[in-house]
Protein backbone atom coordinates (compact mmCIF):
# COMPACT_ATOMS: atom_id res chain seq x y z
CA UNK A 1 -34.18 29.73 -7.07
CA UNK A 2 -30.03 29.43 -7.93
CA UNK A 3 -29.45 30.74 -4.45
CA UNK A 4 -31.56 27.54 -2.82
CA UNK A 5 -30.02 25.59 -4.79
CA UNK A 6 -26.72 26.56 -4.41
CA UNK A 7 -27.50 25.96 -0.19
CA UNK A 8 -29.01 22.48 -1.04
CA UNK A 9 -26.37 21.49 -2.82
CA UNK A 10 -23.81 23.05 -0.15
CA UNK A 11 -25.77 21.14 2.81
CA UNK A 12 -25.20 17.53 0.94
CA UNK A 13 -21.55 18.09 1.79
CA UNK A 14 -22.32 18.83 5.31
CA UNK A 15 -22.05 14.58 5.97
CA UNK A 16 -18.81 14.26 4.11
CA UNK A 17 -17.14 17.15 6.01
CA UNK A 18 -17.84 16.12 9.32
CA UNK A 19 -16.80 12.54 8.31
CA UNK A 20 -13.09 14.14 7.11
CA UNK A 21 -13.06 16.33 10.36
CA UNK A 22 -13.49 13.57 12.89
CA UNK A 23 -12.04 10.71 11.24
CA UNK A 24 -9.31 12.41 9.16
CA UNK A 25 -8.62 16.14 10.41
CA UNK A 26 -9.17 15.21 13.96
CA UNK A 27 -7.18 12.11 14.57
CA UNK A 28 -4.25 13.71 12.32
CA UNK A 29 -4.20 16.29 14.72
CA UNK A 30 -4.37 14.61 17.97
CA UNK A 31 -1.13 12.65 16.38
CA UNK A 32 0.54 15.71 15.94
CA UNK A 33 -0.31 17.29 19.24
CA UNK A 34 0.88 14.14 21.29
CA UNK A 35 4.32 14.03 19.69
CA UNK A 36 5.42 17.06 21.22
CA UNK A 37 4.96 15.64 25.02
CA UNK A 38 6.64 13.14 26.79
CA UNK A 39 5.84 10.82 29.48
CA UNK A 40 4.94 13.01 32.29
CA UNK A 41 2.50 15.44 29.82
CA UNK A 42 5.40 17.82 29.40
CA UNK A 43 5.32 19.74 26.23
CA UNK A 44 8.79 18.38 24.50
CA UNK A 45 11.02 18.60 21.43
CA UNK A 46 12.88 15.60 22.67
CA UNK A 47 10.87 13.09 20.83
CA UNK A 48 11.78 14.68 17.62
CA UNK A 49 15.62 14.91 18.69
CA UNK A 50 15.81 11.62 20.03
CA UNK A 51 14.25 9.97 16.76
CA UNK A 52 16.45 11.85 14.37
CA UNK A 53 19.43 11.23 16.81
CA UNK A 54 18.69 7.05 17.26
CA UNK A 55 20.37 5.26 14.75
CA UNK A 56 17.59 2.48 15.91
CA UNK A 57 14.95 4.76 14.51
CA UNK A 58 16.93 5.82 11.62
CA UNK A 59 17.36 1.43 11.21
CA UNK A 60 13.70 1.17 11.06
CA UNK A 61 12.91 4.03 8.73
CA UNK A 62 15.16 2.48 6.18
CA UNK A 63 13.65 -0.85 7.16
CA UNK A 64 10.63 0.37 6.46
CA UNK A 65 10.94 2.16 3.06
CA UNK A 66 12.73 -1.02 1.88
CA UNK A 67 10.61 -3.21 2.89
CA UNK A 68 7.61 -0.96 1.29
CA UNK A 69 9.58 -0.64 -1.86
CA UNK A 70 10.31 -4.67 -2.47
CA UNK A 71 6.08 -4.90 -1.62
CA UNK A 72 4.91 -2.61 -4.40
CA UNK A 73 7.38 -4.00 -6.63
CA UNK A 74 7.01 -7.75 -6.62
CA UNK A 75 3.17 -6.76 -6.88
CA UNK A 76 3.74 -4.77 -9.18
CA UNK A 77 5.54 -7.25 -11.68
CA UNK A 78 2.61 -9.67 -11.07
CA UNK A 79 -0.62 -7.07 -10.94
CA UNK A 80 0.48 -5.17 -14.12
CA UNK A 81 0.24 -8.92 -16.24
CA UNK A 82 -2.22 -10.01 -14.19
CA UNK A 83 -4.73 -7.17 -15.04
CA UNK A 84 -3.72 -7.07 -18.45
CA UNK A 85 -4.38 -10.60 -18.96
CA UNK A 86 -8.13 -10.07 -17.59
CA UNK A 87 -8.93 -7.50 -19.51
CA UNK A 88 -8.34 -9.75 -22.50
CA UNK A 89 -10.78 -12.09 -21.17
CA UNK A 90 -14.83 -12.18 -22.10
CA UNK A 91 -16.17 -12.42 -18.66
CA UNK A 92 -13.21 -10.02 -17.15
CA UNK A 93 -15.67 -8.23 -14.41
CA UNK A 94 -16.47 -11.79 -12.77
CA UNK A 95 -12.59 -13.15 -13.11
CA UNK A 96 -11.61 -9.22 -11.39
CA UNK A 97 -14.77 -9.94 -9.02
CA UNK A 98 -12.85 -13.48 -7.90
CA UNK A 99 -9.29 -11.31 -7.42
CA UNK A 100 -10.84 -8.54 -5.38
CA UNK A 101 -12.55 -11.47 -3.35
CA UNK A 102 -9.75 -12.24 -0.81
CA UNK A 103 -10.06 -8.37 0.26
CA UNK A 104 -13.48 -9.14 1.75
CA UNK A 105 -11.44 -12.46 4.42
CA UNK A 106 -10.01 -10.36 7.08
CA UNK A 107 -5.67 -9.94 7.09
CA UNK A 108 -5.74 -12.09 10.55
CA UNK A 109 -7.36 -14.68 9.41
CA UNK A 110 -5.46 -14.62 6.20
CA UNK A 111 -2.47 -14.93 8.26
CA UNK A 112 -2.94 -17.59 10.46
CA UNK A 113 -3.44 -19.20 6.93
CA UNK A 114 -0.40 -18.63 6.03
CA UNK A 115 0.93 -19.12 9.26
CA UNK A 116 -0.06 -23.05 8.87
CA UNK A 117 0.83 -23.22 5.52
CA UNK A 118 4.12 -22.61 6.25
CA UNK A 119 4.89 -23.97 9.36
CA UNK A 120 7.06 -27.17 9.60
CA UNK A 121 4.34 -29.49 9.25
CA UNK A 122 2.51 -27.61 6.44
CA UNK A 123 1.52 -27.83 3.35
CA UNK A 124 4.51 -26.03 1.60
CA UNK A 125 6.98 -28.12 3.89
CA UNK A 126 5.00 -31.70 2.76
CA UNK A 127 5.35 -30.95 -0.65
CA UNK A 128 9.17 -29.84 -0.20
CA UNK A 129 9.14 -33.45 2.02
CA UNK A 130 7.63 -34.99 -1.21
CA UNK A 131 10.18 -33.49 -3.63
CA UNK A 132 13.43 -34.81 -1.68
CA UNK A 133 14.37 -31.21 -0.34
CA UNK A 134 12.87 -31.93 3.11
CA UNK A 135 11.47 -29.24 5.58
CA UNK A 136 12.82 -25.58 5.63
CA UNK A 137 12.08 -22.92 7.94
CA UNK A 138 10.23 -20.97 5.69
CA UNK A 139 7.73 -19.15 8.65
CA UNK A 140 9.48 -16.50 10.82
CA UNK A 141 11.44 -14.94 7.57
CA UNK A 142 12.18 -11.69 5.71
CA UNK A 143 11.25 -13.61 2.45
CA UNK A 144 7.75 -15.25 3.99
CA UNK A 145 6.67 -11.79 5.13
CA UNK A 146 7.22 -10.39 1.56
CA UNK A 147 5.46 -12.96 0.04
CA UNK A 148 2.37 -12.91 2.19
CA UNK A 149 2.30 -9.19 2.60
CA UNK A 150 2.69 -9.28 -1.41
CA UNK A 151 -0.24 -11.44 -1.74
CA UNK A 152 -2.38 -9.55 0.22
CA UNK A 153 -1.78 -6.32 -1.35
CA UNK A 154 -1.79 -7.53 -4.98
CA UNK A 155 -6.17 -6.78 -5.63
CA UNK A 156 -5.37 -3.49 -4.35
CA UNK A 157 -2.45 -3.02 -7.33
CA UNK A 158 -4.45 -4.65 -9.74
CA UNK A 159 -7.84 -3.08 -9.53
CA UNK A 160 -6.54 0.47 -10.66
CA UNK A 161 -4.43 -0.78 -13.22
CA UNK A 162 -7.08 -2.53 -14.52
CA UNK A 163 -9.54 0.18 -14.31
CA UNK A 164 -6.93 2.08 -16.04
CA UNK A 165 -6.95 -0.26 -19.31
CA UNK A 166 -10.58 -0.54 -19.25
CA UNK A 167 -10.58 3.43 -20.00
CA UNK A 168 -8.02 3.04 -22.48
CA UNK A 169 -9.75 4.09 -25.92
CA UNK A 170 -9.10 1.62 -28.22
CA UNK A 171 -8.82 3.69 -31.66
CA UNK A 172 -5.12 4.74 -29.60
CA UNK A 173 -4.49 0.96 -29.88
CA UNK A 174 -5.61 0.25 -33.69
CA UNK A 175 -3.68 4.01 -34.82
CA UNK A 176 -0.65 2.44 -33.44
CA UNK A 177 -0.94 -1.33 -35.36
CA UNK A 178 -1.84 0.51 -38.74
CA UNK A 179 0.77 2.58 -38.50
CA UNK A 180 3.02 -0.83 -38.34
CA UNK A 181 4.11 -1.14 -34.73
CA UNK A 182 4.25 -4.79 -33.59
CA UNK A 183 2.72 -5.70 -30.20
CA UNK A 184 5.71 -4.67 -27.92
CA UNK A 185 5.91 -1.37 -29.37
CA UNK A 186 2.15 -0.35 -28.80
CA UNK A 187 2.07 -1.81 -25.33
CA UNK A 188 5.62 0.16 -24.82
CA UNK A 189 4.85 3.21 -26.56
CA UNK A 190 0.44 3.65 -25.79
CA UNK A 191 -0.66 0.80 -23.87
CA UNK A 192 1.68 1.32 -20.97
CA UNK A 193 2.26 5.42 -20.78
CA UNK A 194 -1.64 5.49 -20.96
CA UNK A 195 -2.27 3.19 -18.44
CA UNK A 196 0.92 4.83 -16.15
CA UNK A 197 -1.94 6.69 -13.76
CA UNK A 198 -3.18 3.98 -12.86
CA UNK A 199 0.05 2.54 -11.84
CA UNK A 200 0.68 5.12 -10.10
CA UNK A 201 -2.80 4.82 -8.05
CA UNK A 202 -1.87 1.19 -7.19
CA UNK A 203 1.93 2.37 -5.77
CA UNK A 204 -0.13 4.61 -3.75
CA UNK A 205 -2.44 2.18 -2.59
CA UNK A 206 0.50 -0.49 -1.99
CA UNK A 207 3.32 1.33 -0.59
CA UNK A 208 1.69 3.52 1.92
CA UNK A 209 -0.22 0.83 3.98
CA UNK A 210 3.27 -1.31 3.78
CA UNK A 211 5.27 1.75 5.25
CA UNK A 212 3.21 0.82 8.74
CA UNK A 213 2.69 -2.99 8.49
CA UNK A 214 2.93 -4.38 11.58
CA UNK A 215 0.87 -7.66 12.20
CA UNK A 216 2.32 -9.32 9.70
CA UNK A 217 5.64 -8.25 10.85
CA UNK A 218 4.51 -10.16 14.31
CA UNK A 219 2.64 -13.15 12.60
CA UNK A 220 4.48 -14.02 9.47
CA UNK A 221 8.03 -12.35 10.47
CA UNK A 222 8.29 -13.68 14.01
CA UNK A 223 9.65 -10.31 15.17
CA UNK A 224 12.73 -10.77 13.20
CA UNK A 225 10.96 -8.02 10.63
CA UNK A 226 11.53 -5.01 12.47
CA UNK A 227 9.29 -1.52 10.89
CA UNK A 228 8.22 1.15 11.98
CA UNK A 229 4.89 -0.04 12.42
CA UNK A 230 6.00 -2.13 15.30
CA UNK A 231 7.74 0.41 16.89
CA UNK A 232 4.29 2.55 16.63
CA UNK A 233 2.60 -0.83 17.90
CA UNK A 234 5.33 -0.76 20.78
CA UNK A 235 5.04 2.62 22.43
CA UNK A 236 1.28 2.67 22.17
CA UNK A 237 0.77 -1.01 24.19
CA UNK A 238 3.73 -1.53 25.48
CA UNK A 239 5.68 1.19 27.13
CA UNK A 240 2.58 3.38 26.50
CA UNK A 241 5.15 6.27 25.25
CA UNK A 242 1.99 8.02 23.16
CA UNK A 243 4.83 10.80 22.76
CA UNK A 244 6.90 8.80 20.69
CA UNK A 245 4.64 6.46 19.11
CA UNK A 246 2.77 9.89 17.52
CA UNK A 247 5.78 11.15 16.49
CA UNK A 248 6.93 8.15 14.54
CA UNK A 249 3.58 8.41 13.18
CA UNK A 250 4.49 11.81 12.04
CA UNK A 251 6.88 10.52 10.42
CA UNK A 252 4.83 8.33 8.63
CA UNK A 253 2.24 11.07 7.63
CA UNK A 254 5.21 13.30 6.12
CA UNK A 255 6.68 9.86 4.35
CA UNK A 256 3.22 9.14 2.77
CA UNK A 257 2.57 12.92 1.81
CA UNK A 258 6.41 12.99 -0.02
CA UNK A 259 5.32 9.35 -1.82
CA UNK A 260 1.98 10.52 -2.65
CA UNK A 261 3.31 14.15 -4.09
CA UNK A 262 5.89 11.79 -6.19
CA UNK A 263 3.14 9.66 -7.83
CA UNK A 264 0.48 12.27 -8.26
CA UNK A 265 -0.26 13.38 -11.84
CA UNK A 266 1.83 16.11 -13.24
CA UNK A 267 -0.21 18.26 -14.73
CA UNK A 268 1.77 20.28 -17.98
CA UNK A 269 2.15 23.88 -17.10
CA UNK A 270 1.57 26.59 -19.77
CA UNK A 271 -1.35 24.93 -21.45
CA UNK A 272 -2.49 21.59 -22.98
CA UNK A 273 0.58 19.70 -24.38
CA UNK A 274 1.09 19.48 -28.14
């Protein structure tokens, strides 16, 4: 009786697996494999050489990573309030339910929203007309890529912090007041060490998909943003080097691996901590 149920319970993982072998495992692979040939299906190491050796690529790495960093950041500073705020609120799972919404409009149309809000005849240029400052070229900028790419990312930031305060046992909260700290020092000192997993879940969920951006980088930044993610985006329709394009996206695996080792949880060695 254990041993058939032991093999049902083995055969309900039979979906998952071969969902993480083709669409995880397999493409992964294919990645790797195509980075080491070059244009003529040679089996190569110059790819890797002549990445590490372009200070174009090396450019766009750090282009990349910087741009990825000022992302999670800025949504950062506003998901962290944000959440906290709704979680103070009564009716906190509709208000999260109207955040999360925007994830369900597609980026592309989201940016061709953006894309006429901020062109010279829209809406933020009108009301910059209205104020006396007159029209700026606000579309086509480092700063107007930040901002949308920001917006869209913020539900994903906020939705595991806020999950991570809505696990937060109170009686953590009310030790700390009757002890006498004031508000700053229990959100400083319990509110936001407990809630730091969750933070670190939403710089996962921010920073990797903004290490490979690149429609925005077309739409919003005019080609003036240059990552990574266009250069993957170039070699794959473009030139059609697969070579290269898979081993910049090598590159990207290893980069997301490093951030994702750096904001896992750190488990105390040696036993529970005291």
């Amino acid at each position: 009786m254990i041993a058939l149920t032991k093999r049902k319970t083995w055969l309900y993982f039979i979906p998952y697996d071969l969902w993480l072998a083709l669409f995880v495992i397999a493409p992964v692979a294919l990645i790797i494999y195509q980075s080491f040939f070059d244009l003529g299906h040679h089996f190569t190491l110059a790819n890797y050489s002549t990445y590490f050796a372009s200070a174009t690529y090396l450019k766009m790495t750090v282009n990349s990573v910087w741009y990825a960093l000022l992302i999670t950041l800025f949504t950062g500073l506003i998901s962290y309030p944000t959440a906290y705020f709704l979680h103070q609120l009564k009716h906190r799972q509709f208000w999260l339910l109207l955040v999360i919404l925007p994830t369900w409009i597609n980026i592309l149309l989201k940016a061709y929203a953006f894309i006429g809000i901020f062109s010279q005849a829209g809406l933020a240029n009108q009301f910059l007309t209205f104020i006396g400052i007159g029209p700026q070229q606000i579309l086509f900028t480092n700063a107007s890529f930040i901002f949308v790419a920001t917006y869209i990312q913020i539900p994903f930031m906020i939705l595991p912090i806020f999950n991570a305060l809505d696990d937060l046992n109170p009686a953590f909260i009310n030790a700390s007041r009757d002890l006498g700290a004031s508000n700053w020092q229990t959100f400083r000192r319990v509110i936001f060490p407990l809630t730091l997993p969750g933070v670190k879940a939403g710089v996962q969920a921010v920073f990797i998909p903004s290490l490979s951006l690149f429609m925005l980088t077309r739409l919003i930044g005019g080609n003036k943003v240059i990552t990574l993610g266009t250069a993957i985006e170039e070699h794959f329709l473009t030139t059609m080097n697969w070579g290269m394009g898979s081993t910049i996206g090598v590159v990207l695996i290893i980069a997301m691996i490093i951030v994702m080792t750096i904001t896992g949880d750190q488990k105390p060695k040696g036993g529970a901590p005291r």
